[in-house]
C-alpha atoms as a PDB file:
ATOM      1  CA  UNK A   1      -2.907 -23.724   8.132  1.00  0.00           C
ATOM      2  CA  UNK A   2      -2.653 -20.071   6.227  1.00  0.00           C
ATOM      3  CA  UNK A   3      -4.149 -17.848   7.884  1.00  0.00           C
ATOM      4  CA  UNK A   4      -4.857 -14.122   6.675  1.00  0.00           C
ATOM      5  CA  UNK A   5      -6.121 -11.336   9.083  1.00  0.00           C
ATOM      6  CA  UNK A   6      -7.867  -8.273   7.523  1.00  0.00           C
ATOM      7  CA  UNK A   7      -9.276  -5.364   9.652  1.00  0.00           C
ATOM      8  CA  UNK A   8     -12.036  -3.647   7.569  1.00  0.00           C
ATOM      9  CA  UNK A   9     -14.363  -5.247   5.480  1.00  0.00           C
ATOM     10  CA  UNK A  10     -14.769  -2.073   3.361  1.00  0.00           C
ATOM     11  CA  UNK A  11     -14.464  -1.584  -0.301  1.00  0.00           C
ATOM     12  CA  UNK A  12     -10.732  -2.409   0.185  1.00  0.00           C
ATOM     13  CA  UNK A  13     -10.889  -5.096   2.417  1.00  0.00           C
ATOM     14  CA  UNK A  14     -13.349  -7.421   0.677  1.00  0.00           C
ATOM     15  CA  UNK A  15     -11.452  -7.177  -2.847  1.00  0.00           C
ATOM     16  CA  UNK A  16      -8.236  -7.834  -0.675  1.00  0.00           C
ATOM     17  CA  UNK A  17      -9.761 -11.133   0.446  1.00  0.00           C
ATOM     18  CA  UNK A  18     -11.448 -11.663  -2.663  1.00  0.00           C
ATOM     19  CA  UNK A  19      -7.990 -11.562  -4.396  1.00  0.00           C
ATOM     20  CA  UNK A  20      -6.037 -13.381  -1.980  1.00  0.00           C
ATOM     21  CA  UNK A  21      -8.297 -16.244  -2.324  1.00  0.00           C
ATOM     22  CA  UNK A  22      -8.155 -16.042  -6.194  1.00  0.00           C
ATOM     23  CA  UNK A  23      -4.039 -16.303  -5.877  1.00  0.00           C
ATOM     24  CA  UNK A  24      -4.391 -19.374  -3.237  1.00  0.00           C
ATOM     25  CA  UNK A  25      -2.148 -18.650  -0.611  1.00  0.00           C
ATOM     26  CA  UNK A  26      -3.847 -18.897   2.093  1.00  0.00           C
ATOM     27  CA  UNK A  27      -6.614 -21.442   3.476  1.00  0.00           C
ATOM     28  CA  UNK A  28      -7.971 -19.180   6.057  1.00  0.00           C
ATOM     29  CA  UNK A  29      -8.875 -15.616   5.652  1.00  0.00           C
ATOM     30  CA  UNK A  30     -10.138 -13.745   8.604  1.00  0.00           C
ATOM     31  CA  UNK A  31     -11.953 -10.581   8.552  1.00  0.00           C
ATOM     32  CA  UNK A  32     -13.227  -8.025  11.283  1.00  0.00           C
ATOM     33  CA  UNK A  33     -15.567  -4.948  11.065  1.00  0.00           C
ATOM     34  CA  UNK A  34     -17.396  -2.958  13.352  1.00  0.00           C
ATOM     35  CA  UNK A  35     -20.487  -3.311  11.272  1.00  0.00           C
ATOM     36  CA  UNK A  36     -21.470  -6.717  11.874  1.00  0.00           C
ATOM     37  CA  UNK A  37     -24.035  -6.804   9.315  1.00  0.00           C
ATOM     38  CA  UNK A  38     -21.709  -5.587   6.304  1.00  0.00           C
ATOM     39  CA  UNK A  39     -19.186  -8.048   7.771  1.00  0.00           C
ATOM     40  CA  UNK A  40     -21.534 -11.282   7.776  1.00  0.00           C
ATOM     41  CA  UNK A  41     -22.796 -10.269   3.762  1.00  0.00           C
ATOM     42  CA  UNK A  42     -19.285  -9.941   2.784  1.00  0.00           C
ATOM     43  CA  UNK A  43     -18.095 -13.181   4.110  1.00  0.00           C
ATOM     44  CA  UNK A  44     -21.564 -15.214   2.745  1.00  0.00           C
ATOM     45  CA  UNK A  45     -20.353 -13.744  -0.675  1.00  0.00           C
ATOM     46  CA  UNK A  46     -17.028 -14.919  -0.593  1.00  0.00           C
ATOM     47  CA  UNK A  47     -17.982 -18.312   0.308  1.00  0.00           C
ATOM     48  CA  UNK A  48     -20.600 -18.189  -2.113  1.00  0.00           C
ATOM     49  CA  UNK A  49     -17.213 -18.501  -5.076  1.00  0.00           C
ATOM     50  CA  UNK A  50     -15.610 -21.037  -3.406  1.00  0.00           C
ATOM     51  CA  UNK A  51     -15.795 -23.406  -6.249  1.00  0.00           C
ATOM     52  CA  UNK A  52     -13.583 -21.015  -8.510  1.00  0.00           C
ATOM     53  CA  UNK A  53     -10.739 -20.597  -5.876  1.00  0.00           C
ATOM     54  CA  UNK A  54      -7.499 -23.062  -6.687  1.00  0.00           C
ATOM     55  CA  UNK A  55      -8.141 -24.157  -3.223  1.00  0.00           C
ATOM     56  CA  UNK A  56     -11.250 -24.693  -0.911  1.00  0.00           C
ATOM     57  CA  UNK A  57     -10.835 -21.079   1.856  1.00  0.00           C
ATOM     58  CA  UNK A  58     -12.477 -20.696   4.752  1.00  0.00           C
ATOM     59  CA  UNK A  59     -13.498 -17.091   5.559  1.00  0.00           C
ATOM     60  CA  UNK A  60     -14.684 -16.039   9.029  1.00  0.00           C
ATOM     61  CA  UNK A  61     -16.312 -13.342  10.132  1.00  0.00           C
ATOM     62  CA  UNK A  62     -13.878 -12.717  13.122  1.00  0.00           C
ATOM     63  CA  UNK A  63     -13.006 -10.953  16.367  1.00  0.00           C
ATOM     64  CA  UNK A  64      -9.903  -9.192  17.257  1.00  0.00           C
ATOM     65  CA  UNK A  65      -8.959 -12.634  18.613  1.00  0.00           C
ATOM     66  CA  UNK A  66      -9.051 -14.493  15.468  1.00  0.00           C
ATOM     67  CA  UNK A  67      -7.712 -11.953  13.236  1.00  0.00           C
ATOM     68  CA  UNK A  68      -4.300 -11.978  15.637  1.00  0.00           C
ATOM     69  CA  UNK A  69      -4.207 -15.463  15.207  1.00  0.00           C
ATOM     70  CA  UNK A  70      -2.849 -14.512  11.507  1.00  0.00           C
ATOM     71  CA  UNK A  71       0.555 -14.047  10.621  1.00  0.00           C
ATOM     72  CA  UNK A  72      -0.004 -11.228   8.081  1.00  0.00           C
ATOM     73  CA  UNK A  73      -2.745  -8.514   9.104  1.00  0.00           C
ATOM     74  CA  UNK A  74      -4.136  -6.219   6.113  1.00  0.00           C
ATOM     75  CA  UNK A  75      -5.184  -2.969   7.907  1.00  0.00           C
ATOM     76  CA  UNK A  76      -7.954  -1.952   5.700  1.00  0.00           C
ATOM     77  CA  UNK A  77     -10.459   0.043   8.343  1.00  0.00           C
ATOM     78  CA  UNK A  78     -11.155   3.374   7.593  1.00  0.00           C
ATOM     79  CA  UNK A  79     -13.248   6.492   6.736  1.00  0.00           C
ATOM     80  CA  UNK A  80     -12.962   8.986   4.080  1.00  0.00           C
ATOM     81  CA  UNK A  81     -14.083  12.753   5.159  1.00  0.00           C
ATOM     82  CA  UNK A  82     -16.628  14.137   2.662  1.00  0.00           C
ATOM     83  CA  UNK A  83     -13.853  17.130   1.711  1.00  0.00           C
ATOM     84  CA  UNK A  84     -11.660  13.894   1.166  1.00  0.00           C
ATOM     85  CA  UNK A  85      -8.208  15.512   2.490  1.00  0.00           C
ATOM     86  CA  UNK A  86      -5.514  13.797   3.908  1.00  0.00           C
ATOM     87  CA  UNK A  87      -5.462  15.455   6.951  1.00  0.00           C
ATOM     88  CA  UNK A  88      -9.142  15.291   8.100  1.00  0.00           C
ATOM     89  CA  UNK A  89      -8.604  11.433   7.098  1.00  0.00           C
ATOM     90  CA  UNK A  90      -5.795  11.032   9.448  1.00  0.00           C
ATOM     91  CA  UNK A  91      -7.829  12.104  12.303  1.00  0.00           C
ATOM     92  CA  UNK A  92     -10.705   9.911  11.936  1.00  0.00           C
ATOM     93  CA  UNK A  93      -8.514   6.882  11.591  1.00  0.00           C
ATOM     94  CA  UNK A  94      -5.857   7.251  13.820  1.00  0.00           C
ATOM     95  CA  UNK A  95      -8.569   7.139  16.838  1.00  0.00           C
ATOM     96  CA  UNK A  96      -9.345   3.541  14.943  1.00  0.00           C
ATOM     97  CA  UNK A  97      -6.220   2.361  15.050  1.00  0.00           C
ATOM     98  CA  UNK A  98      -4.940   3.721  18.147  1.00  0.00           C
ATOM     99  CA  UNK A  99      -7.937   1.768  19.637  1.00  0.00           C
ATOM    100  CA  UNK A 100      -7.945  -1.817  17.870  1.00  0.00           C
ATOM    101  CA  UNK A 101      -3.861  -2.530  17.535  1.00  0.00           C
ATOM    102  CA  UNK A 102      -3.091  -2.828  20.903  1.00  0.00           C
ATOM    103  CA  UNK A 103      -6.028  -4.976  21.719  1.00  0.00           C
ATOM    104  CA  UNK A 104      -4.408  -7.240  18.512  1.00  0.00           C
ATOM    105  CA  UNK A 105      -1.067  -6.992  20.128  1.00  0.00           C
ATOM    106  CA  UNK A 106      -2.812  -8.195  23.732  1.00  0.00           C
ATOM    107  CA  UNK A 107      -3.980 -10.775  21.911  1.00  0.00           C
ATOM    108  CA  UNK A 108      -0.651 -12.170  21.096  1.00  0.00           C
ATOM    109  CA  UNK A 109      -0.330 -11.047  17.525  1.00  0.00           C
ATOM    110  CA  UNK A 110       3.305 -11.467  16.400  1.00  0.00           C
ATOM    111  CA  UNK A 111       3.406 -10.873  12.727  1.00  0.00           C
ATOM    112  CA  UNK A 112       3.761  -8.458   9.541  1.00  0.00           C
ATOM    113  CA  UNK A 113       1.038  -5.772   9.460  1.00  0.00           C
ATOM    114  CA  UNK A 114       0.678  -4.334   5.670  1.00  0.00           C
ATOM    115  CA  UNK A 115      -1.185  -0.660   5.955  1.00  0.00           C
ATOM    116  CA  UNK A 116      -3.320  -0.068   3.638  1.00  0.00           C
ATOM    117  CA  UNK A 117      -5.804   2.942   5.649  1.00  0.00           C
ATOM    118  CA  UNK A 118      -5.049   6.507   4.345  1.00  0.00           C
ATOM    119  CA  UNK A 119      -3.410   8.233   4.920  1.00  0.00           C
ATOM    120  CA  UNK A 120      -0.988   4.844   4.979  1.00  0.00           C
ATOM    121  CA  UNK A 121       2.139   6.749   5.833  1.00  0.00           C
ATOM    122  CA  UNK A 122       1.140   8.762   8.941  1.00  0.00           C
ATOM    123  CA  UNK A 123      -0.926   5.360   9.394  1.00  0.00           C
ATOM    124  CA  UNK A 124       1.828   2.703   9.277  1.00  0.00           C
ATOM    125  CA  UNK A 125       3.846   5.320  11.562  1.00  0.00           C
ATOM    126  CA  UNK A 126       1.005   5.336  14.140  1.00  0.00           C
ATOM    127  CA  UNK A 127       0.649   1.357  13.146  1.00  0.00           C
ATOM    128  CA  UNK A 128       4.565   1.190  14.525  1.00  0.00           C
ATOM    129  CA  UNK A 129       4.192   3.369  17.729  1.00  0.00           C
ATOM    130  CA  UNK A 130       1.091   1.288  18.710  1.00  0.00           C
ATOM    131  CA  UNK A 131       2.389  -2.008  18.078  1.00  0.00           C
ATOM    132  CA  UNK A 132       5.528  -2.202  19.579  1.00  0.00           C
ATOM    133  CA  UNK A 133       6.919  -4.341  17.257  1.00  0.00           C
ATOM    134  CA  UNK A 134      10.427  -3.427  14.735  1.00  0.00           C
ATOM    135  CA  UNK A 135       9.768  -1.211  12.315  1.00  0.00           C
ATOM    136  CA  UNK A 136      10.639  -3.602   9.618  1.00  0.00           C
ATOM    137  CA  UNK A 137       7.388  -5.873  10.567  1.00  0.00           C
ATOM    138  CA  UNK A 138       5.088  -2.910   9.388  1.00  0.00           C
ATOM    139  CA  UNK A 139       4.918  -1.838   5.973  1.00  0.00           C
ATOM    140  CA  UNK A 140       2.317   0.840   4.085  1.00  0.00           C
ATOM    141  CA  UNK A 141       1.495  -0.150   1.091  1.00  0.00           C
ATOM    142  CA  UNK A 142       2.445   3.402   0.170  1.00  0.00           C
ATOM    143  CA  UNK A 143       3.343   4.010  -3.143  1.00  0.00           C
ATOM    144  CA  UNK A 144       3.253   0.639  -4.485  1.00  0.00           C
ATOM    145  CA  UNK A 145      -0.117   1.094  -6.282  1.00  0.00           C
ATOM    146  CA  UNK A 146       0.970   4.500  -7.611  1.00  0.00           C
ATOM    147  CA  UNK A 147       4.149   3.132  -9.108  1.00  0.00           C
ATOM    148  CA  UNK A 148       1.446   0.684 -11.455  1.00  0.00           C
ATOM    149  CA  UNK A 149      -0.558   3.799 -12.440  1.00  0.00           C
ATOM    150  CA  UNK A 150       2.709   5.412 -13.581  1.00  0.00           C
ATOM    151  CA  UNK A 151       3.591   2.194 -15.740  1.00  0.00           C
ATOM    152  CA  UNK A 152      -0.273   2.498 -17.228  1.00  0.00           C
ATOM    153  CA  UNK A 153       0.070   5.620 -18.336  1.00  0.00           C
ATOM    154  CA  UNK A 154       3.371   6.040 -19.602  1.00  0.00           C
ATOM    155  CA  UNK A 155       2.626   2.618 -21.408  1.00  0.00           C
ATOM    156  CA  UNK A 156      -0.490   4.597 -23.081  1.00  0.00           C
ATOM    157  CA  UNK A 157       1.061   7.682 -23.513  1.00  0.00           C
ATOM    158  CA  UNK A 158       4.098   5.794 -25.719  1.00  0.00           C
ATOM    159  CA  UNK A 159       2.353   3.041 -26.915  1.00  0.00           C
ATOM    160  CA  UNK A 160       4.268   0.498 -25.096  1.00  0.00           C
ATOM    161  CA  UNK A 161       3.381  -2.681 -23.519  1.00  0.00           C
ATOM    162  CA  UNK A 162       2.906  -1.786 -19.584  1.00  0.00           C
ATOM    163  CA  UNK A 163       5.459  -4.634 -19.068  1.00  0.00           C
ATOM    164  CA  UNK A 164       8.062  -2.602 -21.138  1.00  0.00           C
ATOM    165  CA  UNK A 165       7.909   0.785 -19.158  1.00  0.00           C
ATOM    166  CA  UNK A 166      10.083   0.523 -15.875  1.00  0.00           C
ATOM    167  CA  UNK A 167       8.910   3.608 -13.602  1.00  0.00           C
ATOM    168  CA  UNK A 168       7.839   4.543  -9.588  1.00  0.00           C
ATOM    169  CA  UNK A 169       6.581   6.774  -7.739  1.00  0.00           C
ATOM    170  CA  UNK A 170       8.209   7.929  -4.834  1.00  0.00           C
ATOM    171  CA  UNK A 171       7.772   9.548  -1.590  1.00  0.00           C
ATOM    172  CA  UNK A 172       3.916   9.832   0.285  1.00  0.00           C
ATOM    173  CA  UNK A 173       0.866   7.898  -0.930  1.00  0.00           C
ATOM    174  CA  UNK A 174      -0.433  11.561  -1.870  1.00  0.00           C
ATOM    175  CA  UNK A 175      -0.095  14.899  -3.408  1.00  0.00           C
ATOM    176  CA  UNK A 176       3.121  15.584  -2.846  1.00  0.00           C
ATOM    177  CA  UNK A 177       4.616  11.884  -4.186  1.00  0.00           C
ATOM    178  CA  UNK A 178       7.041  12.441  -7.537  1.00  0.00           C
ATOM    179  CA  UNK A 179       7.566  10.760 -10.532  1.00  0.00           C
ATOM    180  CA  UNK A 180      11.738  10.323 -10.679  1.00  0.00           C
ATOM    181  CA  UNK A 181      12.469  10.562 -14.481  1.00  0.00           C
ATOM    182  CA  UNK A 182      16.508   9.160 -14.073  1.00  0.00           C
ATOM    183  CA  UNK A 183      15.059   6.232 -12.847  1.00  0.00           C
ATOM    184  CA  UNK A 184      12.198   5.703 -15.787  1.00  0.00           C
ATOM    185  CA  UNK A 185      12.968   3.718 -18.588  1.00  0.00           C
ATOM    186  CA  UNK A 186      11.118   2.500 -21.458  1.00  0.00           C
ATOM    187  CA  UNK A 187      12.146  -0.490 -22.975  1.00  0.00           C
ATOM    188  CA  UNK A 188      15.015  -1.060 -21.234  1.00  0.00           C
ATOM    189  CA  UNK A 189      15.968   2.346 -22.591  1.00  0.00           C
ATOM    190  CA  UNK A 190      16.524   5.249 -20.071  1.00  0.00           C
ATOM    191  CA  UNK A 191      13.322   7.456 -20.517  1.00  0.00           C
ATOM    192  CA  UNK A 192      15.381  10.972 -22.081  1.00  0.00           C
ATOM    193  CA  UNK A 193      17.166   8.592 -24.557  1.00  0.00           C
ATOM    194  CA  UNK A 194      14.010   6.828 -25.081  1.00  0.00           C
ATOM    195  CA  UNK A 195      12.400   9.982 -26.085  1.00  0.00           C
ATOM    196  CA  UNK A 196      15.347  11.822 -27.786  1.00  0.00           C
ATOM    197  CA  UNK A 197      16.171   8.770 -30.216  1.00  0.00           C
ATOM    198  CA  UNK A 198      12.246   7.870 -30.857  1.00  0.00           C
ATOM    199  CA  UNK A 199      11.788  12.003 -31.757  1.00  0.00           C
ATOM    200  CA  UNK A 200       9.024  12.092 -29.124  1.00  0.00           C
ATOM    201  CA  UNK A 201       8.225  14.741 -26.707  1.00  0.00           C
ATOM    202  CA  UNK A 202       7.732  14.670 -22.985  1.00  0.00           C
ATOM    203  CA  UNK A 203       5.034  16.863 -20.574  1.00  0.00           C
ATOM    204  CA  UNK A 204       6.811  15.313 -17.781  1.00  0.00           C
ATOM    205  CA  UNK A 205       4.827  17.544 -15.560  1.00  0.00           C
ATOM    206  CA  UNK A 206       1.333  16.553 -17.308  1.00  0.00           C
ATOM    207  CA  UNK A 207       2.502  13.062 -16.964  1.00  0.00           C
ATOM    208  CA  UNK A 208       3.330  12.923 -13.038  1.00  0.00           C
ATOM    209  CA  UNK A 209      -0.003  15.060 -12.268  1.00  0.00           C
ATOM    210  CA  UNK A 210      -1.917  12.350 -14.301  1.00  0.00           C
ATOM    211  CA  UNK A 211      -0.687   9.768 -12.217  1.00  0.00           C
ATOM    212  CA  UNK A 212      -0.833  11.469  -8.811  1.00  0.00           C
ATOM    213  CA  UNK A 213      -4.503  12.236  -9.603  1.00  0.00           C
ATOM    214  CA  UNK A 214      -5.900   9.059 -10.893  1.00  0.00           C
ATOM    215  CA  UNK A 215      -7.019   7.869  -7.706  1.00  0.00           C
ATOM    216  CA  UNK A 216      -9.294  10.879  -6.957  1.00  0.00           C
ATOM    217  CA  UNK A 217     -10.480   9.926 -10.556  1.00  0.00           C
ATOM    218  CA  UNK A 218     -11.451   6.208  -9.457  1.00  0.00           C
ATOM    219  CA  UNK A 219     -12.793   7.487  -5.930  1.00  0.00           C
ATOM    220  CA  UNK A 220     -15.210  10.458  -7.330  1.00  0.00           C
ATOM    221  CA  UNK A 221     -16.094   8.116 -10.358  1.00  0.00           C
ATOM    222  CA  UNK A 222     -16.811   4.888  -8.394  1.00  0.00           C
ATOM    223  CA  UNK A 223     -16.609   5.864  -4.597  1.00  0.00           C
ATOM    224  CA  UNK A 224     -13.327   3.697  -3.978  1.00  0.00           C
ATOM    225  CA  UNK A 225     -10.896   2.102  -5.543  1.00  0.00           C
ATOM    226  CA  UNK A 226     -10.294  -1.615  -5.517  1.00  0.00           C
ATOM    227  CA  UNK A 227      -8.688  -3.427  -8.440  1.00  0.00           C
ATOM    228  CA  UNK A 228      -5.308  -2.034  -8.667  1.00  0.00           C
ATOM    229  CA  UNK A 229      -4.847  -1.526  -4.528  1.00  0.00           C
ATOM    230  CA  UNK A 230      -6.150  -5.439  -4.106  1.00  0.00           C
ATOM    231  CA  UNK A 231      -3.444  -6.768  -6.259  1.00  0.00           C
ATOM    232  CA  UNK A 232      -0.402  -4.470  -4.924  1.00  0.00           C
ATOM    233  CA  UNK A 233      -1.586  -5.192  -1.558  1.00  0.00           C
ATOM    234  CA  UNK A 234      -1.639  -8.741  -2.455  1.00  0.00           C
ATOM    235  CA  UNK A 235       2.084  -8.350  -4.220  1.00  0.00           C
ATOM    236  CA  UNK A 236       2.845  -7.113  -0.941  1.00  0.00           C
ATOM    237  CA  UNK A 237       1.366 -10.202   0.722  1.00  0.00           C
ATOM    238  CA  UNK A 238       2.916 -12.294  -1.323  1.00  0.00           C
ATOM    239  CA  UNK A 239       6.285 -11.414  -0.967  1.00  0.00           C
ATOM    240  CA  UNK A 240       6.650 -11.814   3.019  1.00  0.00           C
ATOM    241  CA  UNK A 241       4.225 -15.146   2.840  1.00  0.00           C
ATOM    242  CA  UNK A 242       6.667 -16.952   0.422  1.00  0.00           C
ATOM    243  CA  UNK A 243       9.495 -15.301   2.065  1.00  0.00           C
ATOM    244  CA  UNK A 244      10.330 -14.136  -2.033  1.00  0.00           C
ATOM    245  CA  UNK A 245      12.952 -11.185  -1.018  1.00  0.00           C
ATOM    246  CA  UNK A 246      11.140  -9.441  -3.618  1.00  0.00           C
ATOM    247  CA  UNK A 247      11.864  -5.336  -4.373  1.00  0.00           C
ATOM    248  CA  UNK A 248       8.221  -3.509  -4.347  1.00  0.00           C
ATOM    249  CA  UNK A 249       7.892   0.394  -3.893  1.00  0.00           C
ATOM    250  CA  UNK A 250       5.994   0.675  -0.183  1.00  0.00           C
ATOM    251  CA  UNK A 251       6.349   2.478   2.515  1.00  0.00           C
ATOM    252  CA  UNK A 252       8.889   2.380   5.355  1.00  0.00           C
ATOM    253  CA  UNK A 253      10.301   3.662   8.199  1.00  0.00           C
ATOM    254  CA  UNK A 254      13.481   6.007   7.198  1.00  0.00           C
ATOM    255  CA  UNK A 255      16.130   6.416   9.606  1.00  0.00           C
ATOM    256  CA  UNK A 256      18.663   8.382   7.915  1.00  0.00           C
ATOM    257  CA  UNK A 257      18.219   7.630   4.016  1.00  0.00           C
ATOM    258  CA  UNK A 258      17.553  10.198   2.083  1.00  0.00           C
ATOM    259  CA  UNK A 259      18.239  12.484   4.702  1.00  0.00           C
ATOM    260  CA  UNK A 260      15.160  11.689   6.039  1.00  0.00           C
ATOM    261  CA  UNK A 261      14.296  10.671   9.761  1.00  0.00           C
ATOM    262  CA  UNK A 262      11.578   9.115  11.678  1.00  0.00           C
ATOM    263  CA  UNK A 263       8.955   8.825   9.169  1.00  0.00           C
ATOM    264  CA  UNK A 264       7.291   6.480   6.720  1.00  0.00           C
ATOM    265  CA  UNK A 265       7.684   6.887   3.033  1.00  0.00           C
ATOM    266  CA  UNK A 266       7.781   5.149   0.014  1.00  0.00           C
ATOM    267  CA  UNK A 267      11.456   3.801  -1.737  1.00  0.00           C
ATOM    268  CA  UNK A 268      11.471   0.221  -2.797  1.00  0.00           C
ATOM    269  CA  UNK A 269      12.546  -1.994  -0.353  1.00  0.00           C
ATOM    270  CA  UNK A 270      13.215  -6.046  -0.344  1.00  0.00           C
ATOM    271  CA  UNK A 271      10.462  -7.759   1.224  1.00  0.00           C
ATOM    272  CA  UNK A 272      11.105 -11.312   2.887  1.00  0.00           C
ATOM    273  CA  UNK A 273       9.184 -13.508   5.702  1.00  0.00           C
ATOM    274  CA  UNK A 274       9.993 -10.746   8.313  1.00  0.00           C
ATOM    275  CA  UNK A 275       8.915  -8.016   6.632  1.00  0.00           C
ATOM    276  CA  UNK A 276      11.097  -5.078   5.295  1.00  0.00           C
ATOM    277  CA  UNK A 277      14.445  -6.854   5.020  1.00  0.00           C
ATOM    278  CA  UNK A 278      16.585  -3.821   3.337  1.00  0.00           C
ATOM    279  CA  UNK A 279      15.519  -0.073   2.111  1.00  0.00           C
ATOM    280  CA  UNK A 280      16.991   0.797  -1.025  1.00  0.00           C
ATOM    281  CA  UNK A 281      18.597   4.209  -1.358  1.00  0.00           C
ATOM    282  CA  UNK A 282      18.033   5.428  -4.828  1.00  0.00           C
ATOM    283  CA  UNK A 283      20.644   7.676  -6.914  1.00  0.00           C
ATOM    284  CA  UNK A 284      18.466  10.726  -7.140  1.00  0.00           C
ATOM    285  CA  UNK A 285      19.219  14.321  -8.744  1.00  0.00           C
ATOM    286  CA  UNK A 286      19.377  16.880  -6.438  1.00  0.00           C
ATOM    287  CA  UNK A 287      15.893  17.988  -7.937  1.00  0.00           C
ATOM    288  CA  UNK A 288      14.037  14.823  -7.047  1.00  0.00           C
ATOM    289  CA  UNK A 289      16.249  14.631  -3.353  1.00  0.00           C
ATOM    290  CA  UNK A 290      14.454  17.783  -2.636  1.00  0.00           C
ATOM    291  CA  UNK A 291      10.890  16.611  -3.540  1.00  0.00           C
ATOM    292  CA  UNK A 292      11.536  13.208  -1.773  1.00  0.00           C
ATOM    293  CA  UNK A 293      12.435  15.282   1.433  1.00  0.00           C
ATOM    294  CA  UNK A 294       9.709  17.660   0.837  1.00  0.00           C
ATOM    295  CA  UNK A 295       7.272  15.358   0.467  1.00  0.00           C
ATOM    296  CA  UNK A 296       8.312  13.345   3.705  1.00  0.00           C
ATOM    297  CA  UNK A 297       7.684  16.497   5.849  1.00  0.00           C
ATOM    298  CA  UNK A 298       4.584  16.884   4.399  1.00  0.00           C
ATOM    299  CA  UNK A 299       4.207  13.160   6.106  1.00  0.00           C
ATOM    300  CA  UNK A 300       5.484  14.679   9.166  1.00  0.00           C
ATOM    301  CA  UNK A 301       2.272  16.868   9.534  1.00  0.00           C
ATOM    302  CA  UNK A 302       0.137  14.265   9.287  1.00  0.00           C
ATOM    303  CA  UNK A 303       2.049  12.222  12.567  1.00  0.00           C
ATOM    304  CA  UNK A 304       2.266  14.975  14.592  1.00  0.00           C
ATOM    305  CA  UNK A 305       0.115  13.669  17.081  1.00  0.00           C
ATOM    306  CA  UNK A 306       0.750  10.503  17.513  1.00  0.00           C
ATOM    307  CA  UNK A 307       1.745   9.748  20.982  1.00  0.00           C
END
């Protein structure tokens, strides 16, 4: 039996299960929030479109107990701070998570947790020193969902099918993640070719700020955002349920590449059964090796005190 843990029946945590049950993998998916009510109406509504699943799933409203039963825990919990800045964020959720992942680890849990709570490096860090388990068994979902946005609208800004445009977005899940233009190409075409022999022109500035603020765009608009974070999440999912040793970009522990240390941020790495199974070390310029190093410090803030 399949069983999927998520902590956090939020926004993000019910489209998570939602889409999970639409791709089948699982026969059991287990959900825990504080707020028992909100928990027991998400769960009714999920059953409720059972019939259009590829597979009869079971969803529970859970304790601690069951979710650690899972072998893949979502950690979806969180609040967002009216002034909606990272750092205000981190405080509110760290307490959260420094209180509920040791009582899953107590209860035997001995799986893959996927971070999805912002901010999800500083998170998955604090996931990591909590858990006790190897860093390659925790992974923040990072910049995985950032890395589609940059596909959407380079696809749109070219006129390109958004499965012709190869691009990523590197670094934290935040303000200070980059778009690396030597890695960017557009059908199959490196991106400054692309441009030069298609007489185009480039804002590659305009272009990387669009994409680094499209999710304040879907959370002032709509109060959350839910379709595109559901399916990386579930991307994410899928790779270390099916063992697929699939590349995604997401967030990892560095311990030397880049030049960076101690700290989560976002490179693609191969995912597998166990979790992170390799980090890939991009060839950079020396432009966007500052900016990834940069913007892990800035991650560095955030963890500060983490214990």
């Amino acid at each position: 039996m399949a069983r999927l843990g998520i902590i956090g029946a939020g926004h993000v945590g019910e489209i998570v299960a939602y889409t999970a049950a639409l791709r089948g993998g699982y026969n059991e998916i287990v959900l825990y929030d504080i707020d028992e009510k909100r928990l027991d109406g998400v769960v009714s509504d999920l059953e409720d479109a059972n019939r259009f699943y590829p597979h009869d799933t079971a969803f529970i409203a859970g304790t601690i107990e069951d979710v650690a039963k899972a072998k893949e825990i979502v950690v979806a919990s969180g609040r967002i701070p009216e002034n909606a800045q990272r750092r205000d964020e981190f405080k509110n959720n760290h307490e959260d998570v420094k209180d509920y992942i040791p009582k899953i680890m107590a209860a035997g849990f001995d799986g893959v947790f996927v971070v999805v709570t912002n901010p999800c490096d500083a998170i998955a860090y604090a996931v990591w020193k909590y858990s006790g388990l190897d860093a390659s068994r925790v992974i923040g979902s990072g910049t995985a969902l950032d890395s589609e946005r940059s596909q959407t609208i380079l696809a749109r800004t070219y006129g390109v099918s958004v499965h012709s445009v190869n691009s990523m977005m590197l670094g934290e899940h935040g303000d200070s993640q980059f778009l690396p233009y030597s890695q960017v190409k557009i059908n199959h075409i490196p991106f400054d070719q692309y441009i030069e022999e298609n007489n185009l022109t480039a804002d590659k500035d305009a272009i990387e700020e669009s994409v680094v603020y499209r999710g304040h765009r879907a959370f002032f608009g709509k109060g959350s955002t839910q379709y595109g974070i559901a399916n990386t999440v579930n991307d994410i999912l899928d790779a270390v349920h099916f063992d697929s040793k699939k590349s995604l970009q997401v967030s990892a522990l560095h311990t030397g590449e880049y030049g960076v240390d101690d700290v989560f941020v976002s490179t693609p790495c191969v995912i597998g059964k166990d979790g992170i199974e390799k980090i890939i070390t991009l060839n950079l310029t020396d432009e966007e090796m500052e900016k990834y190093r940069k913007s892990a410090e800035t991650v560095r803030s955030y963890q500060a005190s983490v214990e």
